[in-house]
PDB file of N, CA and C in Angstrom:
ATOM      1  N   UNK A   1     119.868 125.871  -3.679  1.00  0.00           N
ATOM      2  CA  UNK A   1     120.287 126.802  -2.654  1.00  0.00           C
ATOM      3  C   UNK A   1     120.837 128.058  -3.323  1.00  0.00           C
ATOM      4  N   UNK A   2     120.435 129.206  -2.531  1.00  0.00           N
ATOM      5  CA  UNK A   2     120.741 130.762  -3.355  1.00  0.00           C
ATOM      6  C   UNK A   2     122.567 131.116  -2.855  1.00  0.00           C
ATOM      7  N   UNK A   3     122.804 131.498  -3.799  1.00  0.00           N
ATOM      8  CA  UNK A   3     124.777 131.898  -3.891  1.00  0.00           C
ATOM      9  C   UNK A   3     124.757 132.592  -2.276  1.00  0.00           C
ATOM     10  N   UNK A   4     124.494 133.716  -1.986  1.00  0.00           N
ATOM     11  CA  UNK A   4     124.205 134.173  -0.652  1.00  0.00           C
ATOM     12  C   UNK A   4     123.929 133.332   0.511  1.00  0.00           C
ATOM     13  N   UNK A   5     122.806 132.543   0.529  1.00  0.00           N
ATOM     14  CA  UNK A   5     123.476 131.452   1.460  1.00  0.00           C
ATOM     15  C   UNK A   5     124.511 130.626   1.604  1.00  0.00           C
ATOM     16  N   UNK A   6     124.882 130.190   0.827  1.00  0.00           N
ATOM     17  CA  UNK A   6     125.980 129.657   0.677  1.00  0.00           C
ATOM     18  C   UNK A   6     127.229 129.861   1.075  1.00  0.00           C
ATOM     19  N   UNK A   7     127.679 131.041   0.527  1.00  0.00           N
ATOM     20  CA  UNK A   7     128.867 132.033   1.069  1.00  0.00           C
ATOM     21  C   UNK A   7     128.231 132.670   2.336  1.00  0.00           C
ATOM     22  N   UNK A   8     127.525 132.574   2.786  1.00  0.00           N
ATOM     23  CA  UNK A   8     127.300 133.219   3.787  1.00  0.00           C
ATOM     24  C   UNK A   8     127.675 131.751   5.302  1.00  0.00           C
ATOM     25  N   UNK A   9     127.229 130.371   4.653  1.00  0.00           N
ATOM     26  CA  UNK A   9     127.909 129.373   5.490  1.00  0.00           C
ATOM     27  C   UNK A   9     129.082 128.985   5.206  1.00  0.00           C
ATOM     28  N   UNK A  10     129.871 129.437   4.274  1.00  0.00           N
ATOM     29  CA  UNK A  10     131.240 129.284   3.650  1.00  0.00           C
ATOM     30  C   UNK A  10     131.939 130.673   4.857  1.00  0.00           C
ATOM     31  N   UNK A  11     131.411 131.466   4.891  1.00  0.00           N
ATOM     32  CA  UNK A  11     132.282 133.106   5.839  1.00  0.00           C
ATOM     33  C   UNK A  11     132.009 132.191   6.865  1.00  0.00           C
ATOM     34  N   UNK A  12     130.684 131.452   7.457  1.00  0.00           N
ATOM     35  CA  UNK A  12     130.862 131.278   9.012  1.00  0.00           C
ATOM     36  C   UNK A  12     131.800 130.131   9.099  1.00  0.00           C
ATOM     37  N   UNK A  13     132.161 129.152   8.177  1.00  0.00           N
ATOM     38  CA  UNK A  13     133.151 127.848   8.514  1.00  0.00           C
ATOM     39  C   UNK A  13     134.307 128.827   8.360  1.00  0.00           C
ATOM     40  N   UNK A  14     134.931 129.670   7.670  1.00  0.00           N
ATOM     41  CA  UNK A  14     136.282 130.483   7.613  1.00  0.00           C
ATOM     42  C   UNK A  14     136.278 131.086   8.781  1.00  0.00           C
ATOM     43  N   UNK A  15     135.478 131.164   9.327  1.00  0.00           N
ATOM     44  CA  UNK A  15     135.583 132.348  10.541  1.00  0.00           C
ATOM     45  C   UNK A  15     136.130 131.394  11.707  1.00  0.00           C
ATOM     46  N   UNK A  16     135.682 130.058  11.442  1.00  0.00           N
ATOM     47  CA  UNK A  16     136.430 128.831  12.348  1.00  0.00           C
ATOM     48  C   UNK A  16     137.423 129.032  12.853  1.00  0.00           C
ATOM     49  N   UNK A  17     138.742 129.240  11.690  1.00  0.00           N
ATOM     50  CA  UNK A  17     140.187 129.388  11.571  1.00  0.00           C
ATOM     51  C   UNK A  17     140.736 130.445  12.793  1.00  0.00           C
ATOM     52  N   UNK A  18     139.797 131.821  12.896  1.00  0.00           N
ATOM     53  CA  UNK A  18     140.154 132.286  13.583  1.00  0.00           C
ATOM     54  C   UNK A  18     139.940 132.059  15.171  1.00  0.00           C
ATOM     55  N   UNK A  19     139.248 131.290  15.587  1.00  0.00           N
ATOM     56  CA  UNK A  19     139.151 130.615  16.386  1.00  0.00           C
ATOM     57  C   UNK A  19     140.262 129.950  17.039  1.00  0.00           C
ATOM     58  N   UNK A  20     140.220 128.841  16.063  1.00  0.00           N
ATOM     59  CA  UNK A  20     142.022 128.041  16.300  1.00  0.00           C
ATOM     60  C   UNK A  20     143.128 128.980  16.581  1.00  0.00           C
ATOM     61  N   UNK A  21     143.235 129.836  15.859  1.00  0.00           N
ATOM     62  CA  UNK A  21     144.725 130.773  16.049  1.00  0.00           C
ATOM     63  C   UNK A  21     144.301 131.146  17.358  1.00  0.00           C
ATOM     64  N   UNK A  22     143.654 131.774  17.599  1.00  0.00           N
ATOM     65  CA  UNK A  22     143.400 132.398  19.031  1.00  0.00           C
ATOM     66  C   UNK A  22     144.027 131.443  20.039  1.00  0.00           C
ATOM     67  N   UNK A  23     143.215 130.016  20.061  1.00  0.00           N
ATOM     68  CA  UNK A  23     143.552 129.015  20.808  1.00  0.00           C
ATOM     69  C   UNK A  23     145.273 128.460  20.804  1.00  0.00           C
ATOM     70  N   UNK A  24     145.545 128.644  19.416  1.00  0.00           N
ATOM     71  CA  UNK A  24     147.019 128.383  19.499  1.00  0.00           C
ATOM     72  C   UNK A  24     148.034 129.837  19.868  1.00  0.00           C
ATOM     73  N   UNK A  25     147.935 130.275  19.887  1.00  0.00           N
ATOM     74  CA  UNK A  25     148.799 131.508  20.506  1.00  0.00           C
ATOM     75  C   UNK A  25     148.296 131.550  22.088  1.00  0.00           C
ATOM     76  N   UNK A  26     147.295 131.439  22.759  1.00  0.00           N
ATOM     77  CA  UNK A  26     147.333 131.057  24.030  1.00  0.00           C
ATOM     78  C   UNK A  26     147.920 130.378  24.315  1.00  0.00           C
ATOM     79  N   UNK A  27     147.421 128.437  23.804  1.00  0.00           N
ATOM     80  CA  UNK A  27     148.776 127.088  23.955  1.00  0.00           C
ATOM     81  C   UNK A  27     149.947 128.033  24.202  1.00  0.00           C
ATOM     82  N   UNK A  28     150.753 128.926  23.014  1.00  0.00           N
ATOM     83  CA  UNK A  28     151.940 128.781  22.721  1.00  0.00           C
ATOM     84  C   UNK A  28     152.493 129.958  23.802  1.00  0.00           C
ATOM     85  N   UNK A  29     152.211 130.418  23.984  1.00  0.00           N
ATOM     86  CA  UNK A  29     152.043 131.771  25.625  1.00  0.00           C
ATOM     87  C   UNK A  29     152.557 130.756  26.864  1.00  0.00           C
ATOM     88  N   UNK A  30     151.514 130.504  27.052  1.00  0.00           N
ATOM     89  CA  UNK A  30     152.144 129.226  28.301  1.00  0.00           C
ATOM     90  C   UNK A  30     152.558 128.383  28.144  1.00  0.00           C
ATOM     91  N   UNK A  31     152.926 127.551  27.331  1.00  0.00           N
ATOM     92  CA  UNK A  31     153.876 126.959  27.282  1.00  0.00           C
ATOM     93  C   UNK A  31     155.668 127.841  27.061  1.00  0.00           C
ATOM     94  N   UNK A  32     155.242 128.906  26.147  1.00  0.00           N
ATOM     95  CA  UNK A  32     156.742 129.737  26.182  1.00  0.00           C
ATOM     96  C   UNK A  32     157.377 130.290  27.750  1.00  0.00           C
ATOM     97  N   UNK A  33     156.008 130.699  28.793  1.00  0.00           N
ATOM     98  CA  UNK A  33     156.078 131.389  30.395  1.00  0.00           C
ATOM     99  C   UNK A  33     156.840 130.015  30.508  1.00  0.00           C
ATOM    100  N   UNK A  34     156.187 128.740  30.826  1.00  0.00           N
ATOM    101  CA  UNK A  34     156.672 127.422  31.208  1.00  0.00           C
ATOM    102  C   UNK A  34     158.102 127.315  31.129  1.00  0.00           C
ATOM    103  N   UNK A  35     158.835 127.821  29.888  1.00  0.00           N
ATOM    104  CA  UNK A  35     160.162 127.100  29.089  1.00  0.00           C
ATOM    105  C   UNK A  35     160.897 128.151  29.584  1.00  0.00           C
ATOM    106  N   UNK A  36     160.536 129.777  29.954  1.00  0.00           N
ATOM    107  CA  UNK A  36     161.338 130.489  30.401  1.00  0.00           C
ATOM    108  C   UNK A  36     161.661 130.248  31.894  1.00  0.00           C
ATOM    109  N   UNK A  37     160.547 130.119  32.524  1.00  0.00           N
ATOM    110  CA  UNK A  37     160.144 129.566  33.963  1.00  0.00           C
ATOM    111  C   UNK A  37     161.573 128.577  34.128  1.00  0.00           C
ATOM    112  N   UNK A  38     161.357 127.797  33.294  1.00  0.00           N
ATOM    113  CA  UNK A  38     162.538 126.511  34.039  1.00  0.00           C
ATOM    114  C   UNK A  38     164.493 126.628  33.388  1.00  0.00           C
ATOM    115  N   UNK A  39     164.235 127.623  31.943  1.00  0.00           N
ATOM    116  CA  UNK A  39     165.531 128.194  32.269  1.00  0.00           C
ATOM    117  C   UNK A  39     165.612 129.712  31.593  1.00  0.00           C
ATOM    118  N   UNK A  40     165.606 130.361  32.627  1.00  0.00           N
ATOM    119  CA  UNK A  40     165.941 131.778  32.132  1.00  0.00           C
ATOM    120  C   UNK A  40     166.553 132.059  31.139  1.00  0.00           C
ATOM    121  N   UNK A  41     167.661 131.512  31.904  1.00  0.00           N
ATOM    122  CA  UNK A  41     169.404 131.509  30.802  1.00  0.00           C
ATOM    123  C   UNK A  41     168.874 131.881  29.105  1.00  0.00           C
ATOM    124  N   UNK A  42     167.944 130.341  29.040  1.00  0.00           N
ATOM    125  CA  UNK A  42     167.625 130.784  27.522  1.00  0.00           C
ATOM    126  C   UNK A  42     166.283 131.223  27.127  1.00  0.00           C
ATOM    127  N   UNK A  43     165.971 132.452  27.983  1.00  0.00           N
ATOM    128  CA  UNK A  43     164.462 133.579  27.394  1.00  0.00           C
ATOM    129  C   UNK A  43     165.202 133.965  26.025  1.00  0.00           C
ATOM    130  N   UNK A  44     166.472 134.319  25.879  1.00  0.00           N
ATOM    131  CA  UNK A  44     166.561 135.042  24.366  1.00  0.00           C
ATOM    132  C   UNK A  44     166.118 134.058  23.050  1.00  0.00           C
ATOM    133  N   UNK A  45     166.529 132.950  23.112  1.00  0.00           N
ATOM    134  CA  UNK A  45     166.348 131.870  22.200  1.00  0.00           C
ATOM    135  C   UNK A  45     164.587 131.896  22.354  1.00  0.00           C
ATOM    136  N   UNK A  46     164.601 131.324  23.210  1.00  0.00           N
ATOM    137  CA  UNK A  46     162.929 130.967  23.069  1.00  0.00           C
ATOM    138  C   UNK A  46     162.197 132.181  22.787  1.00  0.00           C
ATOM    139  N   UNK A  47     162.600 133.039  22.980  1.00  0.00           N
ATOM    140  CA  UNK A  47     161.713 134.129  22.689  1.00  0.00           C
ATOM    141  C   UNK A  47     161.471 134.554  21.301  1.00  0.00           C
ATOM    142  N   UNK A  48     162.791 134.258  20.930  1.00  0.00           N
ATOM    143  CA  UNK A  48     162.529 134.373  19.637  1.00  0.00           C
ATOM    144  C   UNK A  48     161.877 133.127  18.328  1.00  0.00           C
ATOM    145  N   UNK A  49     162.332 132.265  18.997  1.00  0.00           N
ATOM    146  CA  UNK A  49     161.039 130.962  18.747  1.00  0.00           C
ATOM    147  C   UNK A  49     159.803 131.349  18.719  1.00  0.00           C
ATOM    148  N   UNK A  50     159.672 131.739  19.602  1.00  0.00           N
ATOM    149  CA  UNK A  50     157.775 132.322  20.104  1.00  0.00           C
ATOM    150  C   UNK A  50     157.637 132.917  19.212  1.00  0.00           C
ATOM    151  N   UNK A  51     157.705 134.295  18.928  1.00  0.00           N
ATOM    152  CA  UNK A  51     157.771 135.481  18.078  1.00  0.00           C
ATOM    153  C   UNK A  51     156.864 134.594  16.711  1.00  0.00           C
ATOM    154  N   UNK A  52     158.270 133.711  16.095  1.00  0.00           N
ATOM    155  CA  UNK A  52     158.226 133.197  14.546  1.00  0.00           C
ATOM    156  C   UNK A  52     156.418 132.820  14.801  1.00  0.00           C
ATOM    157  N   UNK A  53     156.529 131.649  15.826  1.00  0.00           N
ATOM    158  CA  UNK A  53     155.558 131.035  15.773  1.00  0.00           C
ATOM    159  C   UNK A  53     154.444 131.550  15.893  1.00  0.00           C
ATOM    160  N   UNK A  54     154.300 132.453  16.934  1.00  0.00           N
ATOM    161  CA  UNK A  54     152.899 133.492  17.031  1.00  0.00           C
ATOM    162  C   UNK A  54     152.185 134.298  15.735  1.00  0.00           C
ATOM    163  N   UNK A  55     153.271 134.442  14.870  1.00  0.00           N
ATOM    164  CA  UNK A  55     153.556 135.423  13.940  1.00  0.00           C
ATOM    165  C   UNK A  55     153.108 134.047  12.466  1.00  0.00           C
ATOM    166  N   UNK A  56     153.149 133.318  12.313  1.00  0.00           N
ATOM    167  CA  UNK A  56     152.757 132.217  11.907  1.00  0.00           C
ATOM    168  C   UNK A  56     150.812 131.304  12.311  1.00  0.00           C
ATOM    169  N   UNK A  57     150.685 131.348  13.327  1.00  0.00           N
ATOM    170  CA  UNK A  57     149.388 131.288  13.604  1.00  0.00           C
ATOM    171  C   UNK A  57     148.678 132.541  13.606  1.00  0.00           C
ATOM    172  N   UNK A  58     148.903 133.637  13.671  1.00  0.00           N
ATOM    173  CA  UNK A  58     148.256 134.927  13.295  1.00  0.00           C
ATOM    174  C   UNK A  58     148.342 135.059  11.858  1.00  0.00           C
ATOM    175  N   UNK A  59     148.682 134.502  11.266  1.00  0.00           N
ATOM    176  CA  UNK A  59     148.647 134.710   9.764  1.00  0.00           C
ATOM    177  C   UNK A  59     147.640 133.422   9.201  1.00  0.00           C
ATOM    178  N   UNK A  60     147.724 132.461  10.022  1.00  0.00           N
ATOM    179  CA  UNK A  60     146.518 131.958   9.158  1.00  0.00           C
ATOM    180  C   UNK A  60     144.903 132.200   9.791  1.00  0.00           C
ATOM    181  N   UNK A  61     144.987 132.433  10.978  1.00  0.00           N
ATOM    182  CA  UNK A  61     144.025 133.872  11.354  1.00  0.00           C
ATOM    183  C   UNK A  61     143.386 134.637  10.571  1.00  0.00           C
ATOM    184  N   UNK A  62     143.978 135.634   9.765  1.00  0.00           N
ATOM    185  CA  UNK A  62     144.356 136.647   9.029  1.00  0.00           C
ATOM    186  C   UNK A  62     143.608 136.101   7.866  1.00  0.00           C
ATOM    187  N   UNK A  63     143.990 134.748   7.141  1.00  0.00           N
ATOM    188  CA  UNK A  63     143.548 134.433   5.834  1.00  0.00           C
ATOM    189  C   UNK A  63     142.318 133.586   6.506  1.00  0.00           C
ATOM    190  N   UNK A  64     141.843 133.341   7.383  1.00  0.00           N
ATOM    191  CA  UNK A  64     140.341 132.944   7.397  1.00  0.00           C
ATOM    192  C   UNK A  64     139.538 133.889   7.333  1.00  0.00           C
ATOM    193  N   UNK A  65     139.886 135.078   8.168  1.00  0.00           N
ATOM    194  CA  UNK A  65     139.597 136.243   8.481  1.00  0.00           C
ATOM    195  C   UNK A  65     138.962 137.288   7.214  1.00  0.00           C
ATOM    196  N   UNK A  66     140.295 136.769   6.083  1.00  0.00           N
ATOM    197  CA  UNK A  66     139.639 137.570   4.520  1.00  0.00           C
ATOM    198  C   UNK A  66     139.079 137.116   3.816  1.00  0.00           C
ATOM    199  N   UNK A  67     138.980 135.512   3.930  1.00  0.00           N
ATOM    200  CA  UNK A  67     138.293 134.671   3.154  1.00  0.00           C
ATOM    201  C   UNK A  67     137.124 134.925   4.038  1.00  0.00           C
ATOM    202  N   UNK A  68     136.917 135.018   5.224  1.00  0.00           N
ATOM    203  CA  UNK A  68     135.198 135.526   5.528  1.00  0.00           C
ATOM    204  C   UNK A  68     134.650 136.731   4.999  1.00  0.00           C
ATOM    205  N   UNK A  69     135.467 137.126   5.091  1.00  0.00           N
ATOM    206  CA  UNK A  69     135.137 138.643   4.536  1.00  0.00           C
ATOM    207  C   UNK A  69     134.752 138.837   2.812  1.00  0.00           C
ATOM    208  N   UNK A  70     135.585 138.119   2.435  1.00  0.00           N
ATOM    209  CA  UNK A  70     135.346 138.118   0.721  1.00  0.00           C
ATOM    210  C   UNK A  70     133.946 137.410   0.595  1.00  0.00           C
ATOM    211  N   UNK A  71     133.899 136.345   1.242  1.00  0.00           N
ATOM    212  CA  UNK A  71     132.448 135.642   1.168  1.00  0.00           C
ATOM    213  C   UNK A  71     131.024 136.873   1.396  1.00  0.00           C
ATOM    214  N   UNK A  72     131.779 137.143   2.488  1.00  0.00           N
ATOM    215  CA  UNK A  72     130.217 138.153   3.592  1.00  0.00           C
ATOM    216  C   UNK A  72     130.076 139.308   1.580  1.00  0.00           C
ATOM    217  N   UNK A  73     130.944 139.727   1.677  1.00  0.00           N
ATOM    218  CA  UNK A  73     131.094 141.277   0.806  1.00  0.00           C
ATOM    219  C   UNK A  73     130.605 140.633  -0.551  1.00  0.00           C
ATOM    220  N   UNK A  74     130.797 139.489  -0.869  1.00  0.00           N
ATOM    221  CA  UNK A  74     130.961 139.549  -3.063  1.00  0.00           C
ATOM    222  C   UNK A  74     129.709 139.246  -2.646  1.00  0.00           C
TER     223      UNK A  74
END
């Protein structure tokens, strides 16, 4: 098998990752509406829970995202 194919099915399995993040920052959206929904009181706490966490699945997003990219480009 030629290097180019290869990395070229190596970028499309990395490109997976970004997939998942997508899916987990939705999960984590409604479920955060949910937790504010039932106590206001604590939107400041949870919110800032959310934040970390969103900010955490967008980052491994991010590194599937360059590892496709390094594949597609070298």
């Amino acid at each position: 098998m030629d290097f180019h194919f290869a990395a070229l099915i190596g970028a499309g399995l990395a490109a997976i990752g970004v997939i998942g993040g997508g899916i987990g920052v939705g999960y984590a959206t409604g479920k955060t509406s949910e937790a504010i929904a039932r106590q206001p009181e604590a939107s400041g706490k949870i919110m800032g829970i959310f934040i970390m966490g969103i900010a955490l699945a967008e980052a491994t997003s991010i590194y599937g995202l360059v590892v496709a990219l390094l594949l597609l480009f070298k």
